[in-house]
PDB file of N, CA and C in Angstrom:
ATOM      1  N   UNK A   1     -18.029  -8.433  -3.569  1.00  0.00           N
ATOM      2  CA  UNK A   1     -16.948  -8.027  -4.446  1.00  0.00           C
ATOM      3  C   UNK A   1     -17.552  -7.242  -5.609  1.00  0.00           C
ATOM      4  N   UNK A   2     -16.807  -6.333  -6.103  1.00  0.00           N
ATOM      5  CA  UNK A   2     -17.673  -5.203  -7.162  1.00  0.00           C
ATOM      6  C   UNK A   2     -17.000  -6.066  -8.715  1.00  0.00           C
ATOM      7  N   UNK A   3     -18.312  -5.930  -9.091  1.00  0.00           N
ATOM      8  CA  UNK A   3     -17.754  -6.234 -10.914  1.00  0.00           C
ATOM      9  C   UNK A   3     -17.604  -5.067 -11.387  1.00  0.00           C
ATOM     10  N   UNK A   4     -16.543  -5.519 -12.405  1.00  0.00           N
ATOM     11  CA  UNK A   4     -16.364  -4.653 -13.847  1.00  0.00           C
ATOM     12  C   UNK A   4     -16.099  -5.530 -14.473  1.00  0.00           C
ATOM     13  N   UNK A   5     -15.861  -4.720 -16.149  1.00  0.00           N
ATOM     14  CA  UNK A   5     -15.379  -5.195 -17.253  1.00  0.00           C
ATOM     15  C   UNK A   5     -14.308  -4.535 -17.433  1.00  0.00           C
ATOM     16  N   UNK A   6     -13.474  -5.566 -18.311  1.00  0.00           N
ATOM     17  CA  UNK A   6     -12.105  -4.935 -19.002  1.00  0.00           C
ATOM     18  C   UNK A   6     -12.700  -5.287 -20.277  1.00  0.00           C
ATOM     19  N   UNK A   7     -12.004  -4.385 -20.942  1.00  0.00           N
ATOM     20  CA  UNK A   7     -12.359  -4.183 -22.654  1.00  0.00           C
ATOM     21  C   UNK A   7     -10.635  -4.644 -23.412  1.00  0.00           C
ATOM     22  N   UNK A   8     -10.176  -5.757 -24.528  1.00  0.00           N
ATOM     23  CA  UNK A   8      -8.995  -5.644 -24.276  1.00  0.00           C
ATOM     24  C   UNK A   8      -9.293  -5.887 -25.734  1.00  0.00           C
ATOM     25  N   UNK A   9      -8.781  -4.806 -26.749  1.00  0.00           N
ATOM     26  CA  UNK A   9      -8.852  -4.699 -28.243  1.00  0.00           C
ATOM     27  C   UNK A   9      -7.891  -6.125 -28.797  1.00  0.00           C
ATOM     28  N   UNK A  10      -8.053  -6.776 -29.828  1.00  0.00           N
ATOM     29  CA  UNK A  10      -7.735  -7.615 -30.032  1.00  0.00           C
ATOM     30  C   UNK A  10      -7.342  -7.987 -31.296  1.00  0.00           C
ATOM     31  N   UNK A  11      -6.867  -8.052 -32.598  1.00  0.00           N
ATOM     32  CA  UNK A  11      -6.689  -8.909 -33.451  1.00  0.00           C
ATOM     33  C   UNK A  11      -5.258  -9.988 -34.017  1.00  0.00           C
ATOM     34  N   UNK A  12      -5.971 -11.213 -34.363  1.00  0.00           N
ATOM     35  CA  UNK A  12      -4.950 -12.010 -34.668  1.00  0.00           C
ATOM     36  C   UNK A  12      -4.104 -11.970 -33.779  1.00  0.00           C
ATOM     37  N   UNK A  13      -4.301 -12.544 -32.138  1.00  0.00           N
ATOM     38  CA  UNK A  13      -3.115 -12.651 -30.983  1.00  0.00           C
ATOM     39  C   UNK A  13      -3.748 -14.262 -30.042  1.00  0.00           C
ATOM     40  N   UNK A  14      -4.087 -15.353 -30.855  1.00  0.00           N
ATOM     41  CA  UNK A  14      -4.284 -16.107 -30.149  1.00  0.00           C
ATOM     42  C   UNK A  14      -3.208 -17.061 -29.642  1.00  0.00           C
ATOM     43  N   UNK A  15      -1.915 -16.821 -29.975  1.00  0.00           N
ATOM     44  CA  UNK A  15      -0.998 -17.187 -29.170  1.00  0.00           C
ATOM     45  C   UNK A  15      -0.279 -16.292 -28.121  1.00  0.00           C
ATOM     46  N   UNK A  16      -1.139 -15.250 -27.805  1.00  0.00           N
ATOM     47  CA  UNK A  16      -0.924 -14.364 -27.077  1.00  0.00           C
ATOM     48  C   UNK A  16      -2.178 -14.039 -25.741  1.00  0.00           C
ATOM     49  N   UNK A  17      -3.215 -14.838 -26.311  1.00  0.00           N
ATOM     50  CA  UNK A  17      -4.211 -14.744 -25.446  1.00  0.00           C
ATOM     51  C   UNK A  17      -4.371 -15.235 -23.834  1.00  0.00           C
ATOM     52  N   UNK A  18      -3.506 -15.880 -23.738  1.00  0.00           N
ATOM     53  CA  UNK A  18      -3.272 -16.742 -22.258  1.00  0.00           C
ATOM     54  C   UNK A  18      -2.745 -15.666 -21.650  1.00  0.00           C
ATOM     55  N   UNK A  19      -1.311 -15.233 -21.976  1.00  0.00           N
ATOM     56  CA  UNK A  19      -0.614 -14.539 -21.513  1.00  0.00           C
ATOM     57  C   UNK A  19      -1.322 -13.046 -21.196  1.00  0.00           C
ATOM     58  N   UNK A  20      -2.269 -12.447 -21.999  1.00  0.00           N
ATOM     59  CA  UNK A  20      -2.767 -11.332 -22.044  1.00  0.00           C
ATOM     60  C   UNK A  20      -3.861 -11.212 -21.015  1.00  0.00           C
ATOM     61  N   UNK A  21      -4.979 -12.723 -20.814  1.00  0.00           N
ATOM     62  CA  UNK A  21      -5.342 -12.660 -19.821  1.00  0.00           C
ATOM     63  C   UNK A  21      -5.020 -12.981 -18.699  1.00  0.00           C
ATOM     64  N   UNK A  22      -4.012 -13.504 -18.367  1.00  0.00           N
ATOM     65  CA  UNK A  22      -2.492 -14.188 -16.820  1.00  0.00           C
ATOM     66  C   UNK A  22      -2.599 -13.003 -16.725  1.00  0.00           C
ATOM     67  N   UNK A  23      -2.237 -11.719 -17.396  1.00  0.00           N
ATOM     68  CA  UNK A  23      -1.719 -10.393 -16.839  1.00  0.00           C
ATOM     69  C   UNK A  23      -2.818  -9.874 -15.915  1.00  0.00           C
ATOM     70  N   UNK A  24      -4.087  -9.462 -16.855  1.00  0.00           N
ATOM     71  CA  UNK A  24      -5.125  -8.653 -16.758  1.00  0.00           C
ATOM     72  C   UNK A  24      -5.604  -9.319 -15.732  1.00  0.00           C
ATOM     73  N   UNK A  25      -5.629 -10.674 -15.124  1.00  0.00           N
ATOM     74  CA  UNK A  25      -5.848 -11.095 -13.843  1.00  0.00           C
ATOM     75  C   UNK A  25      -4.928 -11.065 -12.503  1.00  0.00           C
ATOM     76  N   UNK A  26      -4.095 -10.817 -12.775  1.00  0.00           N
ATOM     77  CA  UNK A  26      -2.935 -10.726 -11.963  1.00  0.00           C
ATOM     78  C   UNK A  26      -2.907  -9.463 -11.307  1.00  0.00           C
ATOM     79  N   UNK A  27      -3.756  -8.376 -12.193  1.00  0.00           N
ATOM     80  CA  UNK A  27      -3.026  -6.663 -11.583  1.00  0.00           C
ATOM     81  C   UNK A  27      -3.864  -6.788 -10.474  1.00  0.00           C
ATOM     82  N   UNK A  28      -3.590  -5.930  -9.614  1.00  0.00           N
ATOM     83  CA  UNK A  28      -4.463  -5.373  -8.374  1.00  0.00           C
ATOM     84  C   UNK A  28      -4.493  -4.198  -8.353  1.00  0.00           C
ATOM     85  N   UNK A  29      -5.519  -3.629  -8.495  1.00  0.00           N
ATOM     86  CA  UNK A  29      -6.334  -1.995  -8.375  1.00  0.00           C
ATOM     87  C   UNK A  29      -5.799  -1.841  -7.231  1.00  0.00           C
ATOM     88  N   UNK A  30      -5.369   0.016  -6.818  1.00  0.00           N
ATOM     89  CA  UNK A  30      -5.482   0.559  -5.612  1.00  0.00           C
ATOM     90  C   UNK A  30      -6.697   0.147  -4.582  1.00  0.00           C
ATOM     91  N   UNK A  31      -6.640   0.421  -3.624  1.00  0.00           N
ATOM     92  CA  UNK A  31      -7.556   0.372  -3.186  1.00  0.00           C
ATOM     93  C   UNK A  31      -8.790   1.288  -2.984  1.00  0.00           C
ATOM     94  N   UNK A  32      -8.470   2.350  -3.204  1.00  0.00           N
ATOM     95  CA  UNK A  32      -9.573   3.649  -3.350  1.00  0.00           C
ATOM     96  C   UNK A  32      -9.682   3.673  -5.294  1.00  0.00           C
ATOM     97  N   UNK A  33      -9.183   2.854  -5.856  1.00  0.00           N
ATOM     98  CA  UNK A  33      -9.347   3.104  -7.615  1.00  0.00           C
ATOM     99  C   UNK A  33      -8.499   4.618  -7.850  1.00  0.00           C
ATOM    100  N   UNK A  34      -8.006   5.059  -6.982  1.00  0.00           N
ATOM    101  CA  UNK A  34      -7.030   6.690  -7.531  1.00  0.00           C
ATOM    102  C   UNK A  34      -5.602   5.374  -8.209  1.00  0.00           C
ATOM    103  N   UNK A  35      -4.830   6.638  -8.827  1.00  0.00           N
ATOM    104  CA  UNK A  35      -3.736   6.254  -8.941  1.00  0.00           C
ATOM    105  C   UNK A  35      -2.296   6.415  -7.907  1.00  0.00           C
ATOM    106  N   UNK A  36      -1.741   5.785  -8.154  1.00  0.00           N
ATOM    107  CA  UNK A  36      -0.461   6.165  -7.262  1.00  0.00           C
ATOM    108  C   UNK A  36       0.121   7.381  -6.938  1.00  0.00           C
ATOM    109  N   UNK A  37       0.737   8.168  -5.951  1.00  0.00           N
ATOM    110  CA  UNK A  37       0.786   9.825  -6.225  1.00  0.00           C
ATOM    111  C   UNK A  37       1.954  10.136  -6.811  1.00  0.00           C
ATOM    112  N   UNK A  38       1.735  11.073  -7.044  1.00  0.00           N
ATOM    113  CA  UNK A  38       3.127  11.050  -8.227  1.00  0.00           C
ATOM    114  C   UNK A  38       4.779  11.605  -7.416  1.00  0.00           C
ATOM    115  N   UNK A  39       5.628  11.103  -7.733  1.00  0.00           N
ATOM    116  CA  UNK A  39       7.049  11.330  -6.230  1.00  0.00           C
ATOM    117  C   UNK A  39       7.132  13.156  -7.104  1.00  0.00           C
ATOM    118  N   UNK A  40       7.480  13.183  -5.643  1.00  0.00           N
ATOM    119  CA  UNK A  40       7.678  14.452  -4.939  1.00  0.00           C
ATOM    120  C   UNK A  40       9.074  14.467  -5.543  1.00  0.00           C
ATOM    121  N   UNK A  41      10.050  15.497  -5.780  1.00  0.00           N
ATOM    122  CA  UNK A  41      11.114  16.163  -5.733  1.00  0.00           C
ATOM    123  C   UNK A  41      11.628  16.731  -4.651  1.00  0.00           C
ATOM    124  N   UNK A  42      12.259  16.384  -4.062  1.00  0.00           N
ATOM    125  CA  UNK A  42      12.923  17.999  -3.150  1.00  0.00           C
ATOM    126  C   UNK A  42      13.099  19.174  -3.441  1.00  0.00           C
ATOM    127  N   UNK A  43      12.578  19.756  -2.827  1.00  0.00           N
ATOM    128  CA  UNK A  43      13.383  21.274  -3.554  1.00  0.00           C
ATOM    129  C   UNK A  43      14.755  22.009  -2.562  1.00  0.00           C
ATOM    130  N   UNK A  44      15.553  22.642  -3.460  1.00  0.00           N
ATOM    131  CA  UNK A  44      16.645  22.639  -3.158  1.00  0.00           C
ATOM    132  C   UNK A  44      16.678  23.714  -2.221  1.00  0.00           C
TER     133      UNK A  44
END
């Protein structure tokens, strides 16, 4: 499994700290690390 770090700026949120890290563990990266592609339009 690959490490990283998250960097998560912080002051005065320690009743916020659970919740902030529940999140930051919860996301799931793409699988190639790109982002999602961005929706298409139709054209008319």
């Amino acid at each position: 499994m690959p490490r990283f770090s998250v960097v998560v700026p912080v002051y005065r949120i320690q009743g916020y700290l659970r919740e902030c890290l529940e999140s930051v563990l919860g996301q799931t990266p793409p699988p190639d690390g790109t982002p999602d592609p961005a929706p298409v339009s139709p054209t008319p």
